[in-house]
C-alpha atoms as a PDB file:
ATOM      1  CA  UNK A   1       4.920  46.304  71.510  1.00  0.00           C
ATOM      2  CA  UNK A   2       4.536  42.490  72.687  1.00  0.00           C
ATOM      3  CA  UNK A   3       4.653  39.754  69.976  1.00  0.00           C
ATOM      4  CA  UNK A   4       5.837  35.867  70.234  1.00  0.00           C
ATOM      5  CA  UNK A   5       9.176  35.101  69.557  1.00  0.00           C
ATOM      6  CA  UNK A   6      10.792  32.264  68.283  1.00  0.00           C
ATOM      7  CA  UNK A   7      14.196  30.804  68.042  1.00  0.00           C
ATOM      8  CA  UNK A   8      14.385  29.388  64.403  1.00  0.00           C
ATOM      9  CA  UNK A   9      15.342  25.918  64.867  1.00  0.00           C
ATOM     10  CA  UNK A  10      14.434  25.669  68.721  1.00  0.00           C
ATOM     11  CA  UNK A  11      11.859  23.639  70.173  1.00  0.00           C
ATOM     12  CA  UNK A  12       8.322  25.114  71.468  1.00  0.00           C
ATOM     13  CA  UNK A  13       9.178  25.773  74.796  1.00  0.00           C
ATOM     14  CA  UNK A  14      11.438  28.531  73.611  1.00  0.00           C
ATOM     15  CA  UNK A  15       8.344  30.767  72.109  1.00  0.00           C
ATOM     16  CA  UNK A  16       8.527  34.009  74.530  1.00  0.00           C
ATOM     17  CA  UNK A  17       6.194  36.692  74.911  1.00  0.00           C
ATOM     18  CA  UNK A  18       8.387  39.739  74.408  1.00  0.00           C
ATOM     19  CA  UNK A  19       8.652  43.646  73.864  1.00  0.00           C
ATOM     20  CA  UNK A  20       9.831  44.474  70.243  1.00  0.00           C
ATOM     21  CA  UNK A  21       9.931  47.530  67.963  1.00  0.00           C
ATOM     22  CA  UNK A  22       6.825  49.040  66.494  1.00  0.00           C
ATOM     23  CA  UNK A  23       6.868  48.623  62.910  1.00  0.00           C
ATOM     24  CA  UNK A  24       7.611  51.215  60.652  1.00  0.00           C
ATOM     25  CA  UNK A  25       5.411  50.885  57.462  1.00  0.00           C
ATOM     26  CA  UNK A  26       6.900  51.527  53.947  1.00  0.00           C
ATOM     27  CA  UNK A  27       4.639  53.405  50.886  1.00  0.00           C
ATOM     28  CA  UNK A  28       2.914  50.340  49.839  1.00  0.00           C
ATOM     29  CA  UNK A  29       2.185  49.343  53.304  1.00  0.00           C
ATOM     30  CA  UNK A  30      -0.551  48.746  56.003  1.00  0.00           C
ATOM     31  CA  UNK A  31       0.107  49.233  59.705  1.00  0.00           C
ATOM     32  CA  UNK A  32      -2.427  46.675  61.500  1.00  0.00           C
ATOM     33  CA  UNK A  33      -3.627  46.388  65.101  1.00  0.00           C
ATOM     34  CA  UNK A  34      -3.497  42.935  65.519  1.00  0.00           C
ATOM     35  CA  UNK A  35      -6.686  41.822  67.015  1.00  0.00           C
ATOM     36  CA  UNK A  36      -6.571  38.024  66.555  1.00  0.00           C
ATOM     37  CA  UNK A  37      -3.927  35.316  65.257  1.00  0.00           C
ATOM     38  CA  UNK A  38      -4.173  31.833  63.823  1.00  0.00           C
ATOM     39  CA  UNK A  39      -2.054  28.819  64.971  1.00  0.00           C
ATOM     40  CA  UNK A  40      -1.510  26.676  62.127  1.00  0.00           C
ATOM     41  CA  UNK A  41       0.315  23.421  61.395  1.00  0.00           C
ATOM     42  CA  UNK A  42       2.494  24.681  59.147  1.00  0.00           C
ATOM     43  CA  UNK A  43       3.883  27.919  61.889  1.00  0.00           C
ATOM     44  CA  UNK A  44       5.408  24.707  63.643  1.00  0.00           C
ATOM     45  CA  UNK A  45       7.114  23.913  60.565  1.00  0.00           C
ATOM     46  CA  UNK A  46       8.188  27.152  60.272  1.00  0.00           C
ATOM     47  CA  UNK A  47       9.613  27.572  63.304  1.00  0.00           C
ATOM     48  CA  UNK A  48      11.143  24.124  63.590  1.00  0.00           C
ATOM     49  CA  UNK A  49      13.231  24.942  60.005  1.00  0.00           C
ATOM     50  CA  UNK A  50      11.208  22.293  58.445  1.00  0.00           C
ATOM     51  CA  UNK A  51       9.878  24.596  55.931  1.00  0.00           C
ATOM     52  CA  UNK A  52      13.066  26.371  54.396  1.00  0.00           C
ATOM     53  CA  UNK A  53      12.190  29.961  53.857  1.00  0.00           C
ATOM     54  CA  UNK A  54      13.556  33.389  55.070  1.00  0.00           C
ATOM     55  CA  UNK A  55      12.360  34.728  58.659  1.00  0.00           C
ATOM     56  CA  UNK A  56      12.510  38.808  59.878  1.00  0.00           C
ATOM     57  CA  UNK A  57      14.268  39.442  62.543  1.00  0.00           C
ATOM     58  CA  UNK A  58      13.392  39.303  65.340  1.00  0.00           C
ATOM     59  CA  UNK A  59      10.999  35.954  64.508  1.00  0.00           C
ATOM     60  CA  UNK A  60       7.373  35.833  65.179  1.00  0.00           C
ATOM     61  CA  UNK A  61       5.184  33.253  65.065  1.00  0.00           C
ATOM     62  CA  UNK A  62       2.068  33.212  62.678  1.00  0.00           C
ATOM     63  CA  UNK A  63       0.665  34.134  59.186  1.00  0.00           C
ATOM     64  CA  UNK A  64      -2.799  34.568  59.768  1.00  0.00           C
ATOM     65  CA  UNK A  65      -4.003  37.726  61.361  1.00  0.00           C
ATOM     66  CA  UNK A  66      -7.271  39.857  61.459  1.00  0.00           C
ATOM     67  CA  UNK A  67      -7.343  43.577  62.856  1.00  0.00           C
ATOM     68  CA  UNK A  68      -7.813  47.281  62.433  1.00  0.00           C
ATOM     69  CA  UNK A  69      -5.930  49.627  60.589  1.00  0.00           C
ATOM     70  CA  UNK A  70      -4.210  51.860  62.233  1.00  0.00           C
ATOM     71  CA  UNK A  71      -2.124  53.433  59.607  1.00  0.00           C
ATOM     72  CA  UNK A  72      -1.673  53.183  55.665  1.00  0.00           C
ATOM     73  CA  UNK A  73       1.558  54.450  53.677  1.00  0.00           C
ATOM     74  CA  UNK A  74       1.112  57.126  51.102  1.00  0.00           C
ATOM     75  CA  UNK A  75       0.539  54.912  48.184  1.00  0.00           C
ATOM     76  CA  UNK A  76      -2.023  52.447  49.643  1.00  0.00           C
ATOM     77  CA  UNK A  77      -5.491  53.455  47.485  1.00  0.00           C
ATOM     78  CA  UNK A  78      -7.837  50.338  49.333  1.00  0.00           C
ATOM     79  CA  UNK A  79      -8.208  50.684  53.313  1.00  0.00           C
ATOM     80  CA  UNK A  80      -8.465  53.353  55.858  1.00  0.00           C
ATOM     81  CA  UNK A  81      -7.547  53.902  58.905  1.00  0.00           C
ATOM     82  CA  UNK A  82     -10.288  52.375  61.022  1.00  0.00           C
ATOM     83  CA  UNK A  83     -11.380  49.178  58.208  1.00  0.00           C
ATOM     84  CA  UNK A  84     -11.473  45.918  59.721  1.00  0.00           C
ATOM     85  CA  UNK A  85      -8.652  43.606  57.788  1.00  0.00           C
ATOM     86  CA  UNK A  86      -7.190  40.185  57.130  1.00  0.00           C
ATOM     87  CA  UNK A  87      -4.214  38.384  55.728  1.00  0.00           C
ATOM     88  CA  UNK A  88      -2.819  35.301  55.657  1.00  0.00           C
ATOM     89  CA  UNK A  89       0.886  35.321  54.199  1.00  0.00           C
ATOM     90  CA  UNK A  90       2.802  36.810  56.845  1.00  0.00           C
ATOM     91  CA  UNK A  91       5.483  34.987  59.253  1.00  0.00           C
ATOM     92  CA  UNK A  92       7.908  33.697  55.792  1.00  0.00           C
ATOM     93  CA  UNK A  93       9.986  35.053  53.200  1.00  0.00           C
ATOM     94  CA  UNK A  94      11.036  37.410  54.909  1.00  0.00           C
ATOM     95  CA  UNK A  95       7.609  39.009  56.110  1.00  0.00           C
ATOM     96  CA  UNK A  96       7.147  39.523  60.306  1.00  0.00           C
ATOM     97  CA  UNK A  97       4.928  37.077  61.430  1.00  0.00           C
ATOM     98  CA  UNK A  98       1.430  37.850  62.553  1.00  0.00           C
ATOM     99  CA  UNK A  99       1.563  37.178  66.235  1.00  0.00           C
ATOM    100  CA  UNK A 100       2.385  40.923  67.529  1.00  0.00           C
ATOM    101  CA  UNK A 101       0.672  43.608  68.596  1.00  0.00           C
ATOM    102  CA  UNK A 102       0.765  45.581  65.436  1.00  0.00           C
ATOM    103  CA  UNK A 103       1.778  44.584  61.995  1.00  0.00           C
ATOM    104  CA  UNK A 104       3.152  45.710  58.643  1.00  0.00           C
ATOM    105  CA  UNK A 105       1.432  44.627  56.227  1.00  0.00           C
ATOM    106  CA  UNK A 106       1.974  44.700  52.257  1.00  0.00           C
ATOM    107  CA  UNK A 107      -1.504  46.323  50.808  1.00  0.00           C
ATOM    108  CA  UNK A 108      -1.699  43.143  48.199  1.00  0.00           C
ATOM    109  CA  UNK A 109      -0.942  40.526  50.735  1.00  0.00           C
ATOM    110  CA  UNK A 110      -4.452  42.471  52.890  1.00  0.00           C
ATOM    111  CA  UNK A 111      -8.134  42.294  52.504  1.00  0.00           C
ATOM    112  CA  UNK A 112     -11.594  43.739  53.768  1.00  0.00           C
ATOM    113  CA  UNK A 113     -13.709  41.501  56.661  1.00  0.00           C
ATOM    114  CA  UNK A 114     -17.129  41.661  55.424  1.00  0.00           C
ATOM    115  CA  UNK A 115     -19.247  43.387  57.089  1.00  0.00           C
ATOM    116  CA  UNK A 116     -21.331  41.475  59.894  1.00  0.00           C
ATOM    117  CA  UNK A 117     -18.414  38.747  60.085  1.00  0.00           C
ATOM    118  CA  UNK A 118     -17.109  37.849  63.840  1.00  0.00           C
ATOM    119  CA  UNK A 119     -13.112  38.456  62.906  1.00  0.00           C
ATOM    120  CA  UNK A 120     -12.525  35.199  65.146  1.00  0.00           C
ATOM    121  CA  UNK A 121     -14.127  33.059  63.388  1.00  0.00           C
ATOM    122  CA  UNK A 122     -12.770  34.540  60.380  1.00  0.00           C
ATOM    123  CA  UNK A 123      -9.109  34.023  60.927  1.00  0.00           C
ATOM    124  CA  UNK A 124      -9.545  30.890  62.687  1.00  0.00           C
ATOM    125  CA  UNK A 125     -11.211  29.622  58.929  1.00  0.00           C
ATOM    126  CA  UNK A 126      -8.871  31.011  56.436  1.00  0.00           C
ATOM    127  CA  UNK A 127      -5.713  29.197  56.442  1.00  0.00           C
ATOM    128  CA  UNK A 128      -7.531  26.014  55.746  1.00  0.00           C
ATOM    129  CA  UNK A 129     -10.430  27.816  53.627  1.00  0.00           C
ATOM    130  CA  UNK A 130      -7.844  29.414  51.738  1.00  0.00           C
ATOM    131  CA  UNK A 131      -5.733  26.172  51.013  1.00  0.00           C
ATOM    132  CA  UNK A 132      -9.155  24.266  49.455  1.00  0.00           C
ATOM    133  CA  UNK A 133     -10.419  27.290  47.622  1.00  0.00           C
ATOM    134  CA  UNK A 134      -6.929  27.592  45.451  1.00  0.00           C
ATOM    135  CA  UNK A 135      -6.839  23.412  45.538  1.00  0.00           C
ATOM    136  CA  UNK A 136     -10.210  23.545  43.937  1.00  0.00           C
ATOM    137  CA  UNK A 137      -9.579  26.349  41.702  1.00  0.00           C
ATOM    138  CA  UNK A 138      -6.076  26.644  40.422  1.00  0.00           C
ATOM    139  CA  UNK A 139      -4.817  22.817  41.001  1.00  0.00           C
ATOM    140  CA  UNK A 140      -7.720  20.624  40.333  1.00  0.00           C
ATOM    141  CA  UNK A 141      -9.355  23.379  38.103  1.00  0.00           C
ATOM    142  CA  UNK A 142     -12.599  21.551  39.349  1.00  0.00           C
ATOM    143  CA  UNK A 143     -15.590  21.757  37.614  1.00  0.00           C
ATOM    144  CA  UNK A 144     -19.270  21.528  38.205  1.00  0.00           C
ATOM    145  CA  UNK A 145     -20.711  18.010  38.114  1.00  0.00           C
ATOM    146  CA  UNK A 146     -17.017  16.507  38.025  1.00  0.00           C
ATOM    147  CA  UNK A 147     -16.719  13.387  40.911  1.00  0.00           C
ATOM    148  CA  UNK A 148     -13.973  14.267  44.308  1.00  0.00           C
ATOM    149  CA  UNK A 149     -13.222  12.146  46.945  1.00  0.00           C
ATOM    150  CA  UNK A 150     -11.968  13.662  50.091  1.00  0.00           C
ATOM    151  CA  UNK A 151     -10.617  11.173  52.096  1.00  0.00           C
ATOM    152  CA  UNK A 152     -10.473  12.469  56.155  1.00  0.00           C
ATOM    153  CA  UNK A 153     -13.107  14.900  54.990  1.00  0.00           C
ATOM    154  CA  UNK A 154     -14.117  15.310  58.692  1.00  0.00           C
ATOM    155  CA  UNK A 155     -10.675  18.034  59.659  1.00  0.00           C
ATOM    156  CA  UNK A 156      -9.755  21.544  59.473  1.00  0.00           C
ATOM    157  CA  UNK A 157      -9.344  21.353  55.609  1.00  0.00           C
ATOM    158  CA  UNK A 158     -11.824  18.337  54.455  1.00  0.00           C
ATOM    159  CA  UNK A 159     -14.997  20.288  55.992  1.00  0.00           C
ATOM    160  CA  UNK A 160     -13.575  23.581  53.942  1.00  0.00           C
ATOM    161  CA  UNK A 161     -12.817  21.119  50.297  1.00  0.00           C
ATOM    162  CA  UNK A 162     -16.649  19.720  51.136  1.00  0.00           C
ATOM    163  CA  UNK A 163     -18.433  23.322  51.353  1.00  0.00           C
ATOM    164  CA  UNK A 164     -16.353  24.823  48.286  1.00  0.00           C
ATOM    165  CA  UNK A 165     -16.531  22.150  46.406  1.00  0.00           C
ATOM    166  CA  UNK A 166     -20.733  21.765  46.601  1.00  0.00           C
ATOM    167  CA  UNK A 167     -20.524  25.323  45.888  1.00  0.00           C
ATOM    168  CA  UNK A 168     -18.716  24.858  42.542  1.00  0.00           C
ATOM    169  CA  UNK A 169     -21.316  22.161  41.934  1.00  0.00           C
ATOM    170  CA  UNK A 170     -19.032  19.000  42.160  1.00  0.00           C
ATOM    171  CA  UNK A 171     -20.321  15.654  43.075  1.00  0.00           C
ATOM    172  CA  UNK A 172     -19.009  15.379  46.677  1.00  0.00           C
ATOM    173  CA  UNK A 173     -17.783  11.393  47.951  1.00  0.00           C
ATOM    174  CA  UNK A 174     -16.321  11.617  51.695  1.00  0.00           C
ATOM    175  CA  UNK A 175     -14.458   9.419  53.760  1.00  0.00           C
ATOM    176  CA  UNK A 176     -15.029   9.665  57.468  1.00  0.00           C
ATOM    177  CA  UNK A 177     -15.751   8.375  61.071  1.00  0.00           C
ATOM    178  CA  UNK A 178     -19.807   7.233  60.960  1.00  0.00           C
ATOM    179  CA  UNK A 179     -20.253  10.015  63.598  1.00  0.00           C
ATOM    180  CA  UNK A 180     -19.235  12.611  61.023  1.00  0.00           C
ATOM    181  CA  UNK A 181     -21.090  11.919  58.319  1.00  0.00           C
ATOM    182  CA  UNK A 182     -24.417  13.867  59.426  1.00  0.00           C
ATOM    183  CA  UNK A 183     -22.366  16.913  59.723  1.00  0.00           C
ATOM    184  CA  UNK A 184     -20.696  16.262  56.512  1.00  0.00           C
ATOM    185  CA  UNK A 185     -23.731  15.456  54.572  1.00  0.00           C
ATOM    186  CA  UNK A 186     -24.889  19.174  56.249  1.00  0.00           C
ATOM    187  CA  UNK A 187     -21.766  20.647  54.861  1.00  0.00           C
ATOM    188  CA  UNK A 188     -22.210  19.399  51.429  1.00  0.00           C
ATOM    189  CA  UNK A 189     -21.020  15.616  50.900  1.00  0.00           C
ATOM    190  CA  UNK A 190     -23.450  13.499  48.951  1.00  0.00           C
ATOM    191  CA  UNK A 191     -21.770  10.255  49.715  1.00  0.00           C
ATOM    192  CA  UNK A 192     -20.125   9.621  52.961  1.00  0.00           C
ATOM    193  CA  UNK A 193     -18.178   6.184  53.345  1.00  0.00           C
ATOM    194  CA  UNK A 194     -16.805   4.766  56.213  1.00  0.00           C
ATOM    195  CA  UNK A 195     -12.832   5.502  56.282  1.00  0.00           C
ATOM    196  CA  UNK A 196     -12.105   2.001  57.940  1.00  0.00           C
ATOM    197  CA  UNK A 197     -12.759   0.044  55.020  1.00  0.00           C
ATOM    198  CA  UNK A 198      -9.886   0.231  52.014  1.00  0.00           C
ATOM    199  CA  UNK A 199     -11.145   2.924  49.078  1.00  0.00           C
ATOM    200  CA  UNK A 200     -11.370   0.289  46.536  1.00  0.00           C
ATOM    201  CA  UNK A 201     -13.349  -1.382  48.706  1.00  0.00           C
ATOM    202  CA  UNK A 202     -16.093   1.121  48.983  1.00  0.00           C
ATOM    203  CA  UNK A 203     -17.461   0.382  46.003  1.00  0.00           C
ATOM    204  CA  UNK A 204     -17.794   4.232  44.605  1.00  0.00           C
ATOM    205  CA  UNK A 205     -17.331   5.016  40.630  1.00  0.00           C
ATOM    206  CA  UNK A 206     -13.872   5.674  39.525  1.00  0.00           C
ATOM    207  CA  UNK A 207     -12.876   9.563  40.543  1.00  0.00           C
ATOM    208  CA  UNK A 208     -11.774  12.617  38.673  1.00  0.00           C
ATOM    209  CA  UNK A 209      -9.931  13.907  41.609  1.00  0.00           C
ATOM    210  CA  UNK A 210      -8.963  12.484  44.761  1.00  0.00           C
ATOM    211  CA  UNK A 211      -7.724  14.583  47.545  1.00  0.00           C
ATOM    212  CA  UNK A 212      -6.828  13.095  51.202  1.00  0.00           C
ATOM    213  CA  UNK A 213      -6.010  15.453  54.352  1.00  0.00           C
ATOM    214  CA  UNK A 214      -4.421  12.743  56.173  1.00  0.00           C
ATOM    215  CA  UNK A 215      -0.601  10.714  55.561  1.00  0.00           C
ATOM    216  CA  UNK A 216      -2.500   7.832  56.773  1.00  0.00           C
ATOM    217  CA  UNK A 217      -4.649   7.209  53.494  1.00  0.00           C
ATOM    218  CA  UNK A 218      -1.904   5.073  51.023  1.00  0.00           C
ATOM    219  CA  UNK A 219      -1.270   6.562  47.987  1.00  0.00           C
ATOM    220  CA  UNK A 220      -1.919   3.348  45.619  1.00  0.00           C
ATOM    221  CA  UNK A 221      -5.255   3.954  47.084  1.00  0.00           C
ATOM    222  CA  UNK A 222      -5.615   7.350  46.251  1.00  0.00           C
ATOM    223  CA  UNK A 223      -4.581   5.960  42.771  1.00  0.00           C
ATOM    224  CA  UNK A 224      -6.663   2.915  42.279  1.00  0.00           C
ATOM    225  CA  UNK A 225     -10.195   4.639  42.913  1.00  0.00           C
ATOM    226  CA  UNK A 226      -8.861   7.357  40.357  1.00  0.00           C
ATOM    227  CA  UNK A 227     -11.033   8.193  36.733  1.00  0.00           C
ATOM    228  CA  UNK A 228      -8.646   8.157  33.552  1.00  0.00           C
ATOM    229  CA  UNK A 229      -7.568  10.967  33.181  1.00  0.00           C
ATOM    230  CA  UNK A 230      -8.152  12.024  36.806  1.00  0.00           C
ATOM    231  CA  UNK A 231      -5.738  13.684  39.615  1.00  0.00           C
ATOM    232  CA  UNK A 232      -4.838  13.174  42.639  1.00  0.00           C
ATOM    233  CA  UNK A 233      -3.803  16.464  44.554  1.00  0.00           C
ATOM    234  CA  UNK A 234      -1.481  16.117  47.266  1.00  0.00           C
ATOM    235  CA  UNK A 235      -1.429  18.150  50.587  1.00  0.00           C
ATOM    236  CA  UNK A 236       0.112  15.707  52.600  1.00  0.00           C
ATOM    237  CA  UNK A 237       2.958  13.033  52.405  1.00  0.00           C
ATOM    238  CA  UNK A 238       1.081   9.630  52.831  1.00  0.00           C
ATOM    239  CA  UNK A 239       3.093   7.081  54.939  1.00  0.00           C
ATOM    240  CA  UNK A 240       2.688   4.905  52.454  1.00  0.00           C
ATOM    241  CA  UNK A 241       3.977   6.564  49.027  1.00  0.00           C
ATOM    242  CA  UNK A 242       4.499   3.312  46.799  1.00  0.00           C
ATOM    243  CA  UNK A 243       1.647   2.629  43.915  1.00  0.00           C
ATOM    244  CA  UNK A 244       1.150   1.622  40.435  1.00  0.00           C
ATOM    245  CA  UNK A 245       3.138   3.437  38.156  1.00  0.00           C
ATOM    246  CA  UNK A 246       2.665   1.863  34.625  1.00  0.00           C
ATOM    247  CA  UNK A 247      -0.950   1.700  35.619  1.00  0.00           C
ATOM    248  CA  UNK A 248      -1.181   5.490  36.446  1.00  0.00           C
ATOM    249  CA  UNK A 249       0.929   6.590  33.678  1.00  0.00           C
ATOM    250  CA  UNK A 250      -0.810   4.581  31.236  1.00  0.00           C
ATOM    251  CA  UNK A 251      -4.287   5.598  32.045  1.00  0.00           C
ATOM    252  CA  UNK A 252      -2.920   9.681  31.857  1.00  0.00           C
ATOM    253  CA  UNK A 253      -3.418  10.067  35.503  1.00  0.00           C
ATOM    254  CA  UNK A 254      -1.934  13.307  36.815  1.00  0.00           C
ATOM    255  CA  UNK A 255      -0.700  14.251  40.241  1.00  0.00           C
ATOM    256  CA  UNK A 256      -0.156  17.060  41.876  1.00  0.00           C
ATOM    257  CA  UNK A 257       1.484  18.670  45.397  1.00  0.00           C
ATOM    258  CA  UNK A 258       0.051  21.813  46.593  1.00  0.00           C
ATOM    259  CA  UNK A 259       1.291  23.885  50.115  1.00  0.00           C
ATOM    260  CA  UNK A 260      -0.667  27.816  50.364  1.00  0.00           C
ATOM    261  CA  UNK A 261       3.019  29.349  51.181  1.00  0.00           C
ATOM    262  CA  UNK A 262       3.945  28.578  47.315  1.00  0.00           C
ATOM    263  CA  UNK A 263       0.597  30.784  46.144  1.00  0.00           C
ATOM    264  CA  UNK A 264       0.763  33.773  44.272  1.00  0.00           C
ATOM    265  CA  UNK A 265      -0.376  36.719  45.853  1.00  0.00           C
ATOM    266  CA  UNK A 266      -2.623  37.001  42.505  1.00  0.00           C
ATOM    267  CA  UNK A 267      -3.715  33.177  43.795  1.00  0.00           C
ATOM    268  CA  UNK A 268      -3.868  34.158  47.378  1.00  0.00           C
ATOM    269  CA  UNK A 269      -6.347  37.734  46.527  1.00  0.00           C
ATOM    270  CA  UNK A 270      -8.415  35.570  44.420  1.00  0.00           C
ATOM    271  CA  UNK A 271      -9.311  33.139  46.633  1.00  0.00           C
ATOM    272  CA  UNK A 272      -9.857  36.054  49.012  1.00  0.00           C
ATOM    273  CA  UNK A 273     -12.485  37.618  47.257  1.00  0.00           C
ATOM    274  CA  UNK A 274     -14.299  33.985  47.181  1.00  0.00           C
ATOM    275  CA  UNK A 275     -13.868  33.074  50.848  1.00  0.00           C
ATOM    276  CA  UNK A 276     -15.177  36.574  51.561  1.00  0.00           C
ATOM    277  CA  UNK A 277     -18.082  36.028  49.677  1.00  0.00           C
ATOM    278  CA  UNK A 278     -18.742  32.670  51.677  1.00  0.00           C
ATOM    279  CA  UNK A 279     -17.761  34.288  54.479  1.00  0.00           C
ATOM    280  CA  UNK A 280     -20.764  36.827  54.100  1.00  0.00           C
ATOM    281  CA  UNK A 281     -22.854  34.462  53.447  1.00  0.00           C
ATOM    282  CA  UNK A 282     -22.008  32.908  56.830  1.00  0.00           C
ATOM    283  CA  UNK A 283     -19.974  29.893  55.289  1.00  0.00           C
ATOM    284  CA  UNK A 284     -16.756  28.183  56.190  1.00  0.00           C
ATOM    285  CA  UNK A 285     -16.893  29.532  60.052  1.00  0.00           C
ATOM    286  CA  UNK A 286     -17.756  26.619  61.760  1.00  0.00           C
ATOM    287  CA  UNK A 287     -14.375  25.850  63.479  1.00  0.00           C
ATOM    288  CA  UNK A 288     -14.137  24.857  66.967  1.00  0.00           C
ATOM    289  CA  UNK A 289     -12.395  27.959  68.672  1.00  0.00           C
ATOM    290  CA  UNK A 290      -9.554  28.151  71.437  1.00  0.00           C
ATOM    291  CA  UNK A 291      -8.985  31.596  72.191  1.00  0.00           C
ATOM    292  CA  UNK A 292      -5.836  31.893  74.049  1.00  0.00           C
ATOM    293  CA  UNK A 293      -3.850  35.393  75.070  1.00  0.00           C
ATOM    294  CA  UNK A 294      -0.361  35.650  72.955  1.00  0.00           C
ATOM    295  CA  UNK A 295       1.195  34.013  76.363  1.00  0.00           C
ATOM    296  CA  UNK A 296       0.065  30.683  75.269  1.00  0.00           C
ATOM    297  CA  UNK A 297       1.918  30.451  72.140  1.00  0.00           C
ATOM    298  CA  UNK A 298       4.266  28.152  73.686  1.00  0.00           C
ATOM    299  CA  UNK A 299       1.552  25.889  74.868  1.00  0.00           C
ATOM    300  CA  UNK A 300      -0.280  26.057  71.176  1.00  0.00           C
ATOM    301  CA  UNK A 301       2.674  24.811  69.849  1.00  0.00           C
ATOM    302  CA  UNK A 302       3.303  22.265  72.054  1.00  0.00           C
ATOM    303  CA  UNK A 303      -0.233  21.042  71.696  1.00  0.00           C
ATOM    304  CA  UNK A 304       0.003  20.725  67.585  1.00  0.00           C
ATOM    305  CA  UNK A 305       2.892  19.055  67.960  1.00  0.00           C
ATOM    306  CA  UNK A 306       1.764  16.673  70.366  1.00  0.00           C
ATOM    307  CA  UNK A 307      -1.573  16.203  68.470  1.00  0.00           C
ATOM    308  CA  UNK A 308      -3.445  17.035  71.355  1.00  0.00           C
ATOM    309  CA  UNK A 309      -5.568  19.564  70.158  1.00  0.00           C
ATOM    310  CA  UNK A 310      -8.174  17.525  68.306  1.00  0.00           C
ATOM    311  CA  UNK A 311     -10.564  19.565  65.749  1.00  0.00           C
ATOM    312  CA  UNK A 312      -9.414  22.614  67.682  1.00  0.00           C
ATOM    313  CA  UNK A 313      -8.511  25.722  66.339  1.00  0.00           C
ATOM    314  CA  UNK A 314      -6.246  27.958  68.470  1.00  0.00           C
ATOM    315  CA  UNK A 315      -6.545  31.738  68.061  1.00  0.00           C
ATOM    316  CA  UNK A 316      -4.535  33.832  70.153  1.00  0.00           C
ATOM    317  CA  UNK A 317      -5.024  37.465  70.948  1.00  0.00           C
ATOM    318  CA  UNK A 318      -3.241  39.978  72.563  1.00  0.00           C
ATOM    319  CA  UNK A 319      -2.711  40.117  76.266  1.00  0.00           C
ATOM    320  CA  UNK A 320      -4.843  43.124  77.219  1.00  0.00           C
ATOM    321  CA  UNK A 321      -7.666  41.745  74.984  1.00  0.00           C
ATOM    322  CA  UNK A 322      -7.540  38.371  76.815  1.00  0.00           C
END
């Protein structure tokens, strides 16, 4: 079968297309028919050895995959052969990644499509729908009617923290370009401020949690908009990483750092049965799609690297489906 391979370490240009074995699936496992893989940030980080973590041999690119079962192993009790699937915690520790033709896939690390759902559009959405739902949930424990700034609300991730968090019945504050903030307000946001000025100087009430998707927001920013009491969640390193620490301790601030390849599987299954629910409901699928055939892996890395790709999201399918 054809899958992208990567030399751990090596730069983009390296990814190949090429012909691997078939996977052989153990009793607790799915085999999938890959019909779609995400590119995500954090594959480049992966690759490139800045995330330190175990890789299969031979190394494939990806986490993120939706398909068709082709196979279960004798102890798998949820799919069949035929069900239309998803994960989203393949391609580390140790597990192949998701960019192949087929796929072994551990039955708790797997879950259903809905029914109606364009697969596409689904795995394009859950690496980044998936990271807000278990920020919301299990970090910031958020609750309805609480105050959340998401600074760079506009992205991949801020237009996902925006929708779950209305859902959960927060009181939404974004930060973003003026041209955004009619689609945010759509979304969810109730109070969209321009991300030019300083946050203190927007004038909004103090925060109980401030999140922001981009390094570029300081972090005695983040900190001085910030409720007593409050957290900031961290998903990002911010360039700027100085702030007030007797202030923050004083005032029982919290903060917290959060990356998806540290959840659970109980974590990761959870926030799977909520994004499917959202997901039936035709939620969270409103990224701007790149379908590319597996040969452009090379290119979709180069282009995340370079920054290039904007608010695109690059799925990439196999060669015959291209």
């Amino acid at each position: 079968m054809q899958a992208a391979v990567f030399v751990p370490g090596g730069p983009a240009t390296e990814i190949e297309v090429k012909s691997i074995a078939e996977p052989e699936i153990t009793a607790n496992e799915v085999l999938l028919q890959v019909r779609a893989a995400a590119v995500d940030n954090v594959d480049t980080y992966v690759r490139r050895g800045i995330f330190k973590t175990e890789l299969a041999t031979p190394a494939v690119i990806g986490r993120d995959a939706v398909g068709t079962v082709l196979a279960v192993g004798p102890a798998v009790t949820k799919f069949k052969v035929g069900d239309w699937v998803w994960t989203n915690s393949m391609g580390y520790e140790g597990r192949p990644g998701a960019t192949s033709e087929q796929l072994a896939v551990p039955e708790d690390r797997l879950y259903a499509v809905p029914d109606g759902v364009d697969p596409v559009a689904l795995v394009a959405a859950v690496h980044a729908a998936a990271t807000a739902q278990i920020v919301l949930q299990t970090v910031m424990q958020a609750h309805p009617q609480q105050t959340i700034l998401i600074a760079g609300a506009a992205g991949h991730v801020g237009t996902k923290l925006v929708q779950l968090a209305a859902l959960r019945g927060l009181d939404v504050w974004t930060t973003s370009a003026p041209k955004d903030f009619a689609m945010l307000q759509q979304l969810g946001s109730q109070h969209c401020l321009d991300y030019h000025q300083a946050l203190p100087d927007l004038g909004m009430p103090p925060m109980q949690h401030v999140i922001a998707t981009s390094a570029r927001v300081p972090l005695n920013q983040q900190c001085a908009v910030l409720a007593p009491g409050g957290m900031v969640t961290l998903i990002t390193a911010p360039t700027d990483a100085s702030f007030d620490v007797p202030a923050f301790y004083m005032q029982r601030q919290v903060m917290q750092g959060f990356v998806i390849s540290h959840a659970t599987v109980t974590e990761l299954a959870q926030a799977a049965t909520q994004l499917n629910q959202a997901f039936a409901q035709g939620k969270l699928l409103d990224d701007q799609v790149v379908v590319k055939s597996f040969a452009a892996a090379a290119w979709a890395h180069t282009a995340m690297e370079a920054g290039t790709l904007g608010r695109n999201k690059v799925v990439l399918v196999p060669n015959q489906l291209k």
